[in-house]
N, C-alpha and C. Protein backbone atom coordinates (compact mmCIF):
# COMPACT_ATOMS: atom_id res chain seq x y z
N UNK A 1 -22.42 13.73 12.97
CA UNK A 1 -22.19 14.03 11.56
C UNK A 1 -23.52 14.30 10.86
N UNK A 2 -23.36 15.18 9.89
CA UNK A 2 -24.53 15.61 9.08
C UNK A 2 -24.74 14.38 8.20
N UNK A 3 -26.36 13.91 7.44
CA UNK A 3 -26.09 13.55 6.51
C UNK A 3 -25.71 13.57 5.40
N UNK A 4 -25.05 14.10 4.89
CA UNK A 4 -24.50 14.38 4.02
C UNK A 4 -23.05 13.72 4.36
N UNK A 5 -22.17 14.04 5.20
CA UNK A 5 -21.18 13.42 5.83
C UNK A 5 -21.13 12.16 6.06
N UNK A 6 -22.52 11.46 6.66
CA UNK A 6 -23.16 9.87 7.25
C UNK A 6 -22.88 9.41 5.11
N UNK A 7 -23.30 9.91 4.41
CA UNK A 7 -23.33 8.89 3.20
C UNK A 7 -21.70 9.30 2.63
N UNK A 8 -21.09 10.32 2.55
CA UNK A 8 -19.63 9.90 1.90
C UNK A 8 -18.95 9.31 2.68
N UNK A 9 -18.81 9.45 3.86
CA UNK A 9 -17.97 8.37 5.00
C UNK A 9 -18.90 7.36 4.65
N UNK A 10 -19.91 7.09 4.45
CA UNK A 10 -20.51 5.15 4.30
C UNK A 10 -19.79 5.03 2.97
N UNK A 11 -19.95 5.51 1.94
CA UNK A 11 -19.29 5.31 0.43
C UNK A 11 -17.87 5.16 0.54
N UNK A 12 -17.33 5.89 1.01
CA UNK A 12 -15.43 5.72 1.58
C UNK A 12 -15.33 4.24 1.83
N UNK A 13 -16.31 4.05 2.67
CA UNK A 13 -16.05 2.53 4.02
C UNK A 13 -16.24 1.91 3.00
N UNK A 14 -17.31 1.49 2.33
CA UNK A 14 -17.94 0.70 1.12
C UNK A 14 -17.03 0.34 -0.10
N UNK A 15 -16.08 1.27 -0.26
CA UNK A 15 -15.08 1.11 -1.31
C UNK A 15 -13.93 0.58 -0.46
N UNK A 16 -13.50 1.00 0.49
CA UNK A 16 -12.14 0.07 1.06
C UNK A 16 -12.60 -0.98 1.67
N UNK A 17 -13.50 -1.27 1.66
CA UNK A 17 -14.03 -2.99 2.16
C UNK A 17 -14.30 -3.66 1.09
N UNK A 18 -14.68 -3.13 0.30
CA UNK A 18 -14.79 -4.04 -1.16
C UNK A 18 -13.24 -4.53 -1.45
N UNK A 19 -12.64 -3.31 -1.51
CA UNK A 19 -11.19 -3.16 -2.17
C UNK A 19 -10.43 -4.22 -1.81
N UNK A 20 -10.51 -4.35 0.36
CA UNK A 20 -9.67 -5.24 1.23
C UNK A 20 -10.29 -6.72 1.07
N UNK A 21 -11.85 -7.02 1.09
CA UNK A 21 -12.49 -8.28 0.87
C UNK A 21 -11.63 -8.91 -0.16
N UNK A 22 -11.51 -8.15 -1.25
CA UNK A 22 -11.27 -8.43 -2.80
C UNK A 22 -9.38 -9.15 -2.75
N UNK A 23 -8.79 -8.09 -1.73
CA UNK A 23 -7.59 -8.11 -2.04
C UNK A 23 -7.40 -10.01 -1.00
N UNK A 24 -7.94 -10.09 0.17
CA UNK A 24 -7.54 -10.81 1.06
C UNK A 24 -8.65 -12.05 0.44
N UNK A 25 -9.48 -12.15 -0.36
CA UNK A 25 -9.96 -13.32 -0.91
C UNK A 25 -9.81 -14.28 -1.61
N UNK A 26 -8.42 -13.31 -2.69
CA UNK A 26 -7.73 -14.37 -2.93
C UNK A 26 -6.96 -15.44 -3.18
N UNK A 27 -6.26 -14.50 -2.26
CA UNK A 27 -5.13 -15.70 -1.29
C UNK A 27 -4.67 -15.38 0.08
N UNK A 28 -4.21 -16.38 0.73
CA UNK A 28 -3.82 -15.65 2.17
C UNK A 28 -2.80 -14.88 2.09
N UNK A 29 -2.58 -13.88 3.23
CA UNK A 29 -1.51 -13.25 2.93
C UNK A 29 -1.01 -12.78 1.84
N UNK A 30 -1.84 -11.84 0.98
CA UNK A 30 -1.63 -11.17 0.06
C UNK A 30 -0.65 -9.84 -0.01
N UNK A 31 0.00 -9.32 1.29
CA UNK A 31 0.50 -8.16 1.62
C UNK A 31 1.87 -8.93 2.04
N UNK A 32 1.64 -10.55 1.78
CA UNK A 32 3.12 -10.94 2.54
C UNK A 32 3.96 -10.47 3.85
N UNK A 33 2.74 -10.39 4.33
CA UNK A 33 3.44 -9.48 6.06
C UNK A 33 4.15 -11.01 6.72
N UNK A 34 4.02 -12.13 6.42
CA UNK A 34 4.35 -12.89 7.12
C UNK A 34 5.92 -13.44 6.15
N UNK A 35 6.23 -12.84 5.27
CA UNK A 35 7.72 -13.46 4.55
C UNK A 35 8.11 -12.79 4.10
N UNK A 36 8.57 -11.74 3.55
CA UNK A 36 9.02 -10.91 3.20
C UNK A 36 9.90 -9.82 3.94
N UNK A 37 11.30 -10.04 3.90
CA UNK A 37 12.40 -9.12 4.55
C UNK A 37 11.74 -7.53 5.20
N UNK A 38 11.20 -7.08 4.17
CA UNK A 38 10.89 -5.69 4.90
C UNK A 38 9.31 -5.87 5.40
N UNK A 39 8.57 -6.60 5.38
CA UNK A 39 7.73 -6.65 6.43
C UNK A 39 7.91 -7.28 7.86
N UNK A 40 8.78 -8.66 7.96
CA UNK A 40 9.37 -9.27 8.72
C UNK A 40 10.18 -8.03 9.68
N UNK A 41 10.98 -7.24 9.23
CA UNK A 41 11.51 -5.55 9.51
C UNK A 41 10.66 -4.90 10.25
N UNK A 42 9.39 -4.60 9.50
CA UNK A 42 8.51 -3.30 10.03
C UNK A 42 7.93 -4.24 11.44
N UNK A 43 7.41 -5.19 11.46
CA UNK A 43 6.80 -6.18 12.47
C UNK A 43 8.07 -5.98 13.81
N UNK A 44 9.44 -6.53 13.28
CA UNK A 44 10.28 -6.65 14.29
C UNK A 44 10.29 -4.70 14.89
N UNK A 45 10.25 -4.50 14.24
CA UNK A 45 10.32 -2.32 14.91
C UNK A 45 9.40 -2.26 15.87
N UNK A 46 8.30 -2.92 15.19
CA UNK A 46 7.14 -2.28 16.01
C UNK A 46 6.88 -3.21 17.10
N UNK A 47 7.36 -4.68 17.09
CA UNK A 47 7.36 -4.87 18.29
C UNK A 47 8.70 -4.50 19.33
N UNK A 48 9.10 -4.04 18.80
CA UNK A 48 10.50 -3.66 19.93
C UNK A 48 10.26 -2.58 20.11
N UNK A 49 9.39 -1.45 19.50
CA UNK A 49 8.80 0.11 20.35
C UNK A 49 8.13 -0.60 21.61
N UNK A 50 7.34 -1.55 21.95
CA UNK A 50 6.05 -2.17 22.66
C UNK A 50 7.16 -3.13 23.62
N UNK A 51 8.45 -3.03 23.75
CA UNK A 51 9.36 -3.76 24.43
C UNK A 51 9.50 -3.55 25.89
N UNK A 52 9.20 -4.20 26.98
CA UNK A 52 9.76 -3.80 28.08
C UNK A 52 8.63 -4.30 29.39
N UNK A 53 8.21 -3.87 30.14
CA UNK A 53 7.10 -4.28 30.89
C UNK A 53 6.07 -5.09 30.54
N UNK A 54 4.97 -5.97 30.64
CA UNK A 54 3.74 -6.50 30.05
C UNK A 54 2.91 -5.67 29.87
N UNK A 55 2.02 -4.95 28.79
CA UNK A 55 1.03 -4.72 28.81
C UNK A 55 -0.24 -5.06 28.94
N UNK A 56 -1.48 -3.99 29.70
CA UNK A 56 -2.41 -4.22 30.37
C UNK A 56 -3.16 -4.33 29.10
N UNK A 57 -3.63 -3.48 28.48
CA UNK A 57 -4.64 -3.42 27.57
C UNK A 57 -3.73 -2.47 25.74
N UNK A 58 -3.85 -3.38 24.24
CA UNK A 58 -3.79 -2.87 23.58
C UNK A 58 -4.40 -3.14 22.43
N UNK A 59 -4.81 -1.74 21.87
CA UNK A 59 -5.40 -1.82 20.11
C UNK A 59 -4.52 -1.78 19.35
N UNK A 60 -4.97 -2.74 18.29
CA UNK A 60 -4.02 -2.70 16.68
C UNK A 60 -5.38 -2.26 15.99
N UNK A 61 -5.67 -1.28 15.51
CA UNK A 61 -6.20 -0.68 14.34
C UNK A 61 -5.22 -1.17 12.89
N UNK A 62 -6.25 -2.03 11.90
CA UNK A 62 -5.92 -2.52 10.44
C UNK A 62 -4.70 -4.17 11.07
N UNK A 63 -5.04 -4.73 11.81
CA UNK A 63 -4.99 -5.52 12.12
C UNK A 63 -4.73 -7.28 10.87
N UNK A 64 -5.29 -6.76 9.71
CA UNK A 64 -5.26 -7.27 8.54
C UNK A 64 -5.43 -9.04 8.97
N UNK A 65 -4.80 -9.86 9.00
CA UNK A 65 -4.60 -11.60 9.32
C UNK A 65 -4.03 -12.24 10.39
N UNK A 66 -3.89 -10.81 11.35
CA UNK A 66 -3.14 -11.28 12.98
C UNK A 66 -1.56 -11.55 12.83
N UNK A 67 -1.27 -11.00 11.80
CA UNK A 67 -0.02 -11.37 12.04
C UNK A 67 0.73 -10.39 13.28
N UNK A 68 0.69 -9.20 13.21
CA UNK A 68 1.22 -8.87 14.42
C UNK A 68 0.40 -9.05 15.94
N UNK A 69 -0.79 -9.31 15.37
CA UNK A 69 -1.51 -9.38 16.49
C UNK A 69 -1.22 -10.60 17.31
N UNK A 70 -0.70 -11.53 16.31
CA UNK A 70 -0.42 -12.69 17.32
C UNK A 70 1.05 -12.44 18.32
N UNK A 71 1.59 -11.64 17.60
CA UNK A 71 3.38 -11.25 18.52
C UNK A 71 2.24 -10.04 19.64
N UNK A 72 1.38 -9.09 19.49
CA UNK A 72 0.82 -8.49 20.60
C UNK A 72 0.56 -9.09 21.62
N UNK A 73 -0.31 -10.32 21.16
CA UNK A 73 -0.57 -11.40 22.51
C UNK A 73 0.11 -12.30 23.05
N UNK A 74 1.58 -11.58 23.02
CA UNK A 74 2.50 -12.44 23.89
C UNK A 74 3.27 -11.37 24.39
N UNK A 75 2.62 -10.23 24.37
CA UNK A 75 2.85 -8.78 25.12
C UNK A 75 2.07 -8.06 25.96
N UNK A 76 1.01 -8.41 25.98
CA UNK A 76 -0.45 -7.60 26.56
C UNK A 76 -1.39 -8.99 27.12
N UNK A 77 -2.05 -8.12 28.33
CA UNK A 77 -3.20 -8.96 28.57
C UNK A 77 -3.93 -9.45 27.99
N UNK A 78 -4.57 -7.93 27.42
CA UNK A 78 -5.76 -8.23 26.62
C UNK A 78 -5.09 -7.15 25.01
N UNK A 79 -6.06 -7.81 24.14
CA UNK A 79 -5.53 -7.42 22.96
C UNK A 79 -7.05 -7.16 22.35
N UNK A 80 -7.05 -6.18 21.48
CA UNK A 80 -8.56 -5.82 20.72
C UNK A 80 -7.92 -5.33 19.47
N UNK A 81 -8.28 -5.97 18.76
CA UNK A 81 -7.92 -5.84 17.05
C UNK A 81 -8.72 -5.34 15.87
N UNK A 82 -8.92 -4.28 15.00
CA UNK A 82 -9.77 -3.92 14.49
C UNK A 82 -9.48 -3.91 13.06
N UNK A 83 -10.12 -4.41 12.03
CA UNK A 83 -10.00 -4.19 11.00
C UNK A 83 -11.17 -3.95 10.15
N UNK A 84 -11.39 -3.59 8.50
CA UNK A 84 -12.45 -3.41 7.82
C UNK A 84 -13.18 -4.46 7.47
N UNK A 85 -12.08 -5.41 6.91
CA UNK A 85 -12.23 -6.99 6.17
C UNK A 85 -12.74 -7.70 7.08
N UNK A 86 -13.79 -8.61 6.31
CA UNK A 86 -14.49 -10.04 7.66
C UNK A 86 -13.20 -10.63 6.86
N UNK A 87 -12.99 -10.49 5.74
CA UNK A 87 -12.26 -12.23 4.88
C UNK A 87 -11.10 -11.98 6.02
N UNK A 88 -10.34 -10.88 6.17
CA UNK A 88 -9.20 -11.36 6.89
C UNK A 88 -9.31 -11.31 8.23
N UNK A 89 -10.39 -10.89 9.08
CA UNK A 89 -10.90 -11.23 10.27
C UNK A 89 -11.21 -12.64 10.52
N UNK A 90 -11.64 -13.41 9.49
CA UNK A 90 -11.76 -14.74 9.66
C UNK A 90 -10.68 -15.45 10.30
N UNK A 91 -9.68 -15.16 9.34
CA UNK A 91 -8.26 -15.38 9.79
C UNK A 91 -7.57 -15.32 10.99
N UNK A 92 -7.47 -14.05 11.20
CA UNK A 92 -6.90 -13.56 12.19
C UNK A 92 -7.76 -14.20 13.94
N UNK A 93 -9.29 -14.50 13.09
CA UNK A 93 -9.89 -14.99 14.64
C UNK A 93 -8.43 -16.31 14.86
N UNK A 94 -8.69 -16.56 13.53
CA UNK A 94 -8.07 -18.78 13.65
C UNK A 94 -6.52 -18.32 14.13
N UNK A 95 -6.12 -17.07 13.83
CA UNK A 95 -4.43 -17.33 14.37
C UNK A 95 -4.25 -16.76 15.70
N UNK A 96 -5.03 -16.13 16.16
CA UNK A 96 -4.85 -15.50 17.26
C UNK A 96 -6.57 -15.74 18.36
N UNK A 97 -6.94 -16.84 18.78
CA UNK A 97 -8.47 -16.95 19.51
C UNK A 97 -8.36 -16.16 20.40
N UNK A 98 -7.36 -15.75 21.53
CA UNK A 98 -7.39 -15.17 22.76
C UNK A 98 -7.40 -13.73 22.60
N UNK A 99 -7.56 -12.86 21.32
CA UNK A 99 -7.50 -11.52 20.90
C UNK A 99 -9.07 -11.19 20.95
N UNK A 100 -9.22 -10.08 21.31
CA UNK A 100 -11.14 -9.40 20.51
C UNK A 100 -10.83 -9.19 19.30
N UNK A 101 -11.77 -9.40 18.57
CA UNK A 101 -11.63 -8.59 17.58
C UNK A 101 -12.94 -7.86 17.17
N UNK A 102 -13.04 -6.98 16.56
CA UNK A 102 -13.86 -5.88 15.99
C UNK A 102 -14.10 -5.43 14.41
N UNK A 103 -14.96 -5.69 13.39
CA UNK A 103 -15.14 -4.99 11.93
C UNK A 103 -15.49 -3.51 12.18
N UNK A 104 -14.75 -2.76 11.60
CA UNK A 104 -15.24 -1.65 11.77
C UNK A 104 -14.26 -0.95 10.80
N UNK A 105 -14.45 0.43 10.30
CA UNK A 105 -13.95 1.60 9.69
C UNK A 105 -13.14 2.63 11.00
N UNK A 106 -11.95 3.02 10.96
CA UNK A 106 -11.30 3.48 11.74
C UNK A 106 -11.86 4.94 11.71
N UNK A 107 -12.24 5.57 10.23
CA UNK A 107 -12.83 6.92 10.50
C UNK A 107 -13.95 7.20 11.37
N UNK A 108 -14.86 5.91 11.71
CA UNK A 108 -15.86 6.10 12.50
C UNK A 108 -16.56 5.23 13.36
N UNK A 109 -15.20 4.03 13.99
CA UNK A 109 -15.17 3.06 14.89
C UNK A 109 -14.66 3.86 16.35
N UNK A 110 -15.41 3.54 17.25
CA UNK A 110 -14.71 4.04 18.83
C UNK A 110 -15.07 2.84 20.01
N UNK A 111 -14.07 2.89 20.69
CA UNK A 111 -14.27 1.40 21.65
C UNK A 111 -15.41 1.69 22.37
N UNK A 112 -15.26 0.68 23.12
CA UNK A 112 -16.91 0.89 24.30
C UNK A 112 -16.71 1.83 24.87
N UNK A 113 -17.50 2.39 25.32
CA UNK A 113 -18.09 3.31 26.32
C UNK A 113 -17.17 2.97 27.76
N UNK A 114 -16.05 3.97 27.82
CA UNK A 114 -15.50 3.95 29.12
C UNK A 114 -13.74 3.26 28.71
N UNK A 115 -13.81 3.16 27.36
CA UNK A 115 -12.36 1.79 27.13
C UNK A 115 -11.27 2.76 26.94
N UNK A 116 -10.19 2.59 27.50
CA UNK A 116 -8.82 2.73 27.43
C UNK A 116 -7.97 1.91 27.35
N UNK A 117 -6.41 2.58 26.03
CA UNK A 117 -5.71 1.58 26.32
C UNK A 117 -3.94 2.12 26.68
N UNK A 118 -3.44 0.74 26.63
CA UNK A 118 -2.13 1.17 27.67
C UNK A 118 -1.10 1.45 26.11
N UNK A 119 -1.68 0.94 25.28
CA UNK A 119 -0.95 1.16 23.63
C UNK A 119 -1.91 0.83 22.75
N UNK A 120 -1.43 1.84 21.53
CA UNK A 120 -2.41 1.74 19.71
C UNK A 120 -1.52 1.42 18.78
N UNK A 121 -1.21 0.83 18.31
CA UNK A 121 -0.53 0.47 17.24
C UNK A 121 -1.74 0.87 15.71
N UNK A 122 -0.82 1.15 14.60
CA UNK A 122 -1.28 1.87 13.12
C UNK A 122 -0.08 1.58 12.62
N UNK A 123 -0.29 0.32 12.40
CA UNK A 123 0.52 0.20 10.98
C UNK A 123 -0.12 0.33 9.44
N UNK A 124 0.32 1.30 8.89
CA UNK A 124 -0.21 1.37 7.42
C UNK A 124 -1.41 1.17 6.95
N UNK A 125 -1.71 1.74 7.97
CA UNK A 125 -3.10 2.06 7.78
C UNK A 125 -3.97 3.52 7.58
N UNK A 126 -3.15 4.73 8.08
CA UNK A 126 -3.55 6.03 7.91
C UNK A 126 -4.06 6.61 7.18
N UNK A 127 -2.74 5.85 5.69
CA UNK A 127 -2.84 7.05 4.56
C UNK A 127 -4.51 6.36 3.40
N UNK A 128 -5.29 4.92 4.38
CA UNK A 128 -6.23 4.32 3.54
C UNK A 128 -6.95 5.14 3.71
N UNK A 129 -7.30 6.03 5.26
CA UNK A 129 -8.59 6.73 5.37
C UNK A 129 -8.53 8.30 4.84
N UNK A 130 -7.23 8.31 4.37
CA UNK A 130 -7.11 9.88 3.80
C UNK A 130 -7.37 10.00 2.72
N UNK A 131 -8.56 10.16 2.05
CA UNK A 131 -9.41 9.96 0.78
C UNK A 131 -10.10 11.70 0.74
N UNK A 132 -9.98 11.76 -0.64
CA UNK A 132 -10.87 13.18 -1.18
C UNK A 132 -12.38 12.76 -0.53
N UNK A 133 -13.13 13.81 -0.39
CA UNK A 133 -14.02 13.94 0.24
C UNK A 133 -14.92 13.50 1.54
N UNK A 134 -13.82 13.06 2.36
CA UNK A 134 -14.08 12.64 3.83
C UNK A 134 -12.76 13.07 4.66
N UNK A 135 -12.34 14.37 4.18
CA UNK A 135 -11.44 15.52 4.82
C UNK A 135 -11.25 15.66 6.07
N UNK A 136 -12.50 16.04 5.98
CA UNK A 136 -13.29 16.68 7.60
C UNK A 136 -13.44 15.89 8.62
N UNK A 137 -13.64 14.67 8.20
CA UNK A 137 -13.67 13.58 9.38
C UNK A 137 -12.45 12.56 9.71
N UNK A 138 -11.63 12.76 8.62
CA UNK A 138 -10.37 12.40 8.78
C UNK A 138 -9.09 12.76 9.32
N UNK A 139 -9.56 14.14 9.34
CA UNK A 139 -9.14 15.10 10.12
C UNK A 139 -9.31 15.05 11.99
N UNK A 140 -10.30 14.58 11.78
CA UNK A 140 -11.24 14.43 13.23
C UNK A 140 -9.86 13.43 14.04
N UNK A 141 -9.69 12.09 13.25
CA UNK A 141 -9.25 10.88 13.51
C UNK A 141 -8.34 10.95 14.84
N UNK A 142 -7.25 11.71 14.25
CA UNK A 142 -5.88 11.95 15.20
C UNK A 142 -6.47 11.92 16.71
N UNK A 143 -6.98 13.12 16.83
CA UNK A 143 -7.68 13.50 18.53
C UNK A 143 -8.39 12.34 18.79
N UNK A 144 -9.14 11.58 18.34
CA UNK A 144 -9.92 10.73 18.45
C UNK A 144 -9.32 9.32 19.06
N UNK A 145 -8.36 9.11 18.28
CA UNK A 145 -7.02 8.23 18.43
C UNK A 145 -6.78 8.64 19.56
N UNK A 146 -6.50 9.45 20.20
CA UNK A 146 -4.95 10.03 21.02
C UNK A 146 -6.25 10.44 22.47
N UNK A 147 -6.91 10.54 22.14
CA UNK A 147 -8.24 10.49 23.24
C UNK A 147 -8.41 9.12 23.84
N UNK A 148 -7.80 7.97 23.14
CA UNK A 148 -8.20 6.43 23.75
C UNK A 148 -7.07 6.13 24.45
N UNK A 149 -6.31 6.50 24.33
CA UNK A 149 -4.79 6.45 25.29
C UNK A 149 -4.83 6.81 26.75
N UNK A 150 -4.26 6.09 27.59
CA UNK A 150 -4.04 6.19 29.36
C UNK A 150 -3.33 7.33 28.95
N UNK A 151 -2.99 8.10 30.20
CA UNK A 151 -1.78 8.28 30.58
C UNK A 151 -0.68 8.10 30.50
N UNK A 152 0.26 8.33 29.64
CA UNK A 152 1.49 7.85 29.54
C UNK A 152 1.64 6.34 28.81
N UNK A 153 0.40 6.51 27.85
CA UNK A 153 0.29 5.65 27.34
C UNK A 153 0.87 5.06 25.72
N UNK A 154 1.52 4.68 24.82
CA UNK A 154 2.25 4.69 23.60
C UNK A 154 1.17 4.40 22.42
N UNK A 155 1.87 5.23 21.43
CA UNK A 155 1.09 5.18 20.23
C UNK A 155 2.30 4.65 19.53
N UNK A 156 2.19 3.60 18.46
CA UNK A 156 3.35 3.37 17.69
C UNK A 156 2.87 3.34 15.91
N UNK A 157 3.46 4.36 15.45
CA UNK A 157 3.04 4.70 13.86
C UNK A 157 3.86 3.52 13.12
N UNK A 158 3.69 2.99 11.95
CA UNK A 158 4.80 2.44 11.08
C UNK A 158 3.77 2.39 10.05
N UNK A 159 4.16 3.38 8.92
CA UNK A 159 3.99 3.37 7.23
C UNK A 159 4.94 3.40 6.04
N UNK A 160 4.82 3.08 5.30
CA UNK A 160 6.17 2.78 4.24
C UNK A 160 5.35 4.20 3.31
N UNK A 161 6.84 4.31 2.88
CA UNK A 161 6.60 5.72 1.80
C UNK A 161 7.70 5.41 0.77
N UNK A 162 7.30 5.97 -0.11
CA UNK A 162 8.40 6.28 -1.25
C UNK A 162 8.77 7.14 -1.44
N UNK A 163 10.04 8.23 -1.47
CA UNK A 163 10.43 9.19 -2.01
C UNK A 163 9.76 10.39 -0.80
N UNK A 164 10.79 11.43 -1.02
CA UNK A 164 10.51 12.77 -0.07
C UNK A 164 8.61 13.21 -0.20
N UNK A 165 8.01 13.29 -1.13
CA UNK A 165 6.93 13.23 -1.17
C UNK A 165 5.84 12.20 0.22
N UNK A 166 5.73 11.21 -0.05
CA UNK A 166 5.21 10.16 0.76
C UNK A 166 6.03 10.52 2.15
N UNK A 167 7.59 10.53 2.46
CA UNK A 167 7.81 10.55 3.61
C UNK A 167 7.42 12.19 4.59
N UNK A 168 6.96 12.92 3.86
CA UNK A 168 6.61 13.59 4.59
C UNK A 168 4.90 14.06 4.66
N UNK A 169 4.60 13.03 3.66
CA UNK A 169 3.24 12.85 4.11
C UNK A 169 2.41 11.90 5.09
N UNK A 170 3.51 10.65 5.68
CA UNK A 170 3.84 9.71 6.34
C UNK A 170 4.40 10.49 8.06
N UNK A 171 5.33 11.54 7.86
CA UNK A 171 5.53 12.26 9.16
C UNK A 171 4.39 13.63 9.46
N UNK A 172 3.67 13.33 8.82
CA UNK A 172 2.74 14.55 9.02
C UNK A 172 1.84 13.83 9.63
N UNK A 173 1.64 12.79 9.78
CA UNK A 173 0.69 11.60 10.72
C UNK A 173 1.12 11.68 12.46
N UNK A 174 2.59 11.83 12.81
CA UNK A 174 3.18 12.18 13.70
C UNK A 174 3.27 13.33 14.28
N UNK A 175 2.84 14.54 12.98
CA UNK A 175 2.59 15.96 13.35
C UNK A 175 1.38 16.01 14.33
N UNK A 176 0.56 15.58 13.68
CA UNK A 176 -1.37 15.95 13.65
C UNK A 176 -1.40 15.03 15.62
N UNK A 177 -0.58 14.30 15.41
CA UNK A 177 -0.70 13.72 16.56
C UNK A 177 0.18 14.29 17.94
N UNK A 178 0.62 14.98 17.71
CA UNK A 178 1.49 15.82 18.43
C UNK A 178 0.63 17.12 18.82
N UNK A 179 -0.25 17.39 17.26
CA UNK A 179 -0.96 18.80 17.65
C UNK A 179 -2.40 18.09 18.77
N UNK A 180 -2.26 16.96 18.37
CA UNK A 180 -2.87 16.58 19.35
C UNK A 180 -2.84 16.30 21.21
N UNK A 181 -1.80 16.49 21.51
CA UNK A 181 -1.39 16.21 22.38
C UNK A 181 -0.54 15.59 23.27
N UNK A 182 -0.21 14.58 21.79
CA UNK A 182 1.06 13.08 22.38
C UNK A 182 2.26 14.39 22.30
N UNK A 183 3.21 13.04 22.78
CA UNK A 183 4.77 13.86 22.46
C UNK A 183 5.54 12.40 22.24
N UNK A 184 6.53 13.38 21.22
CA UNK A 184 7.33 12.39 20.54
C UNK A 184 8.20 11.94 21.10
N UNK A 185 8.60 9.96 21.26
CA UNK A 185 9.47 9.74 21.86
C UNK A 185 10.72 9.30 21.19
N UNK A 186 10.46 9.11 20.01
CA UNK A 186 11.48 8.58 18.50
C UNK A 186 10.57 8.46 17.40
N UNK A 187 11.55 7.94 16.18
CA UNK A 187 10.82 8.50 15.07
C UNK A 187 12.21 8.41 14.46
N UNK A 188 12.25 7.09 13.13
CA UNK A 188 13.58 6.83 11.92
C UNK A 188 12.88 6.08 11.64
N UNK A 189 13.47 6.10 10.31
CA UNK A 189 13.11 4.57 9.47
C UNK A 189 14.06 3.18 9.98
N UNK A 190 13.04 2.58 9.66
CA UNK A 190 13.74 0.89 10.16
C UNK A 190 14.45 0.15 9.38
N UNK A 191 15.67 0.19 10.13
CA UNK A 191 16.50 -0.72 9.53
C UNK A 191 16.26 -2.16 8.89
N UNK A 192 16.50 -2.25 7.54
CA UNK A 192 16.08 -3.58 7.02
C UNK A 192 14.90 -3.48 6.26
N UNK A 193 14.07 -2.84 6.73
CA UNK A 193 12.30 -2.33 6.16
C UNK A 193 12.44 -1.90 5.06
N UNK A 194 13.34 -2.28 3.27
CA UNK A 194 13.67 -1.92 1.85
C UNK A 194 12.76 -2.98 1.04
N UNK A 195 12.11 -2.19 0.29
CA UNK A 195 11.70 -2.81 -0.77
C UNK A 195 11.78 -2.09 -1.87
N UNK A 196 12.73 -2.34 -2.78
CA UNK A 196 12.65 -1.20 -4.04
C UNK A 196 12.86 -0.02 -3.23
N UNK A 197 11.84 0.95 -3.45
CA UNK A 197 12.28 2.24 -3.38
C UNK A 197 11.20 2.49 -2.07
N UNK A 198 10.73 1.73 -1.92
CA UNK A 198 10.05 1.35 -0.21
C UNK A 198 10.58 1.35 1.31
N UNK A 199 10.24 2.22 1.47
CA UNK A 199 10.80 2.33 3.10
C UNK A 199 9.46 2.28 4.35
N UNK A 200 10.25 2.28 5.60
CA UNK A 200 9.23 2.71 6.32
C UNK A 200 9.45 3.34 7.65
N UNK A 201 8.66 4.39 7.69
CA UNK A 201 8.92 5.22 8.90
C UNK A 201 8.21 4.81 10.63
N UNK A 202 8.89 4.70 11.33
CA UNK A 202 8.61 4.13 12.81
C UNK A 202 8.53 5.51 13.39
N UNK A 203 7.10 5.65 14.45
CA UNK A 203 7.27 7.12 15.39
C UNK A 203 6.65 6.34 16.35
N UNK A 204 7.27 6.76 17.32
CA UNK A 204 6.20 5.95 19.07
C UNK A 204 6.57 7.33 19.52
N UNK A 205 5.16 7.36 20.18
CA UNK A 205 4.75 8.61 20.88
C UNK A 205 4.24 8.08 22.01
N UNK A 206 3.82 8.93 22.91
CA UNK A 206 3.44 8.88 24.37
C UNK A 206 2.35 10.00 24.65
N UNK A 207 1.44 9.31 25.63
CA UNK A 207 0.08 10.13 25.76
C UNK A 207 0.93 10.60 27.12
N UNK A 208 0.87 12.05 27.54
CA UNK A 208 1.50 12.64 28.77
C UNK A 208 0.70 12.76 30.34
């Protein structure tokens, strides 16, 4: 990246880490992923895309307080968890010890040198890095994503949208990833996943 690129992607990162520090400081579970009917919903979807055999190796990108990360590590060997926030990394170390975890910005975090995994999970996390003036590198993301995947390996999307607007700015996440290379294996909204006028869309894809 040019500099010019190196300081609005640092300014991007700098504002959604403030934003997430701020939001998860002051109280736990501020997003209520752990009580609330339609998060309790989106959690149960996304672990039943990840249903079936044990997995070898998987990332949760936005990982937020381990809450799903702790249902990952009773699915996968190994588990590597990434989020922006230390405040809710703190957390998530204390609920889940046997997970990695990682601080980092998803627009411009990449695993070690040589790492693959057998599944990525992105829950609601996409539409944070799709910000005016870090286009170009957000753009980048998808391939980037879909580059860390085995073989026949699953990607599982889940974002809540409101209204035809959001939901098809929510399936255009499933597009970009397709032009990328995955292919689609399903893709509906989840039953139960209502809040108000809140929904949320489930896509699991497969690296070929």
């Amino acid at each position: 990246m040019s500099l010019w690129t190196d300081l609005r992607v640092g300014w991007q990162s700098f504002k959604t880490r403030r934003k997430m520090n701020r939001q998860f400081g002051r109280r736990e579970d501020p997003f209520s992923y752990g009580e609330t009917p339609y998060e309790l919903a989106r959690l149960d979807a996304m672990q039943a895309a990840l249903s079936g055999p044990r997995w070898n190796s998987v990332l949760e990108a936005g990982c937020a307080e381990g809450h799903f990360t702790q249902r990952l590590a009773r699915l996968a060997d190994r588990v590597t968890a990434l989020d922006i926030s230390a405040v809710a990394l703190s957390r998530a170390r204390r609920r889940v010890p046997t997970a990695d975890f990682a601080e980092g910005d998803l627009l411009t975090w990449t695993p070690p040198a040589g790492t693959s995994y057998d599944a990525i999970v992105l829950g609601d996390v996409l539409y944070y890095l799709d910000r005016e003036g870090v286009s170009d590198v957000y753009a980048e993301v998808f391939a980037r994503i879909a580059s860390w995947l085995k073989p026949g390996g699953r990607l599982i999307l889940a974002h809540g949208y409101a209204g035809d607007e959001e939901f098809a700015h929510r399936r255009c996440f499933r597009e970009r990833f397709e032009a990328a290379g995955l292919r689609l294996i399903c893709e509906a909204p989840v039953d139960g996943a209502e809040r108000g006028a809140v929904r949320c869309l489930l896509s699991v894809l497969s690296a070929r």
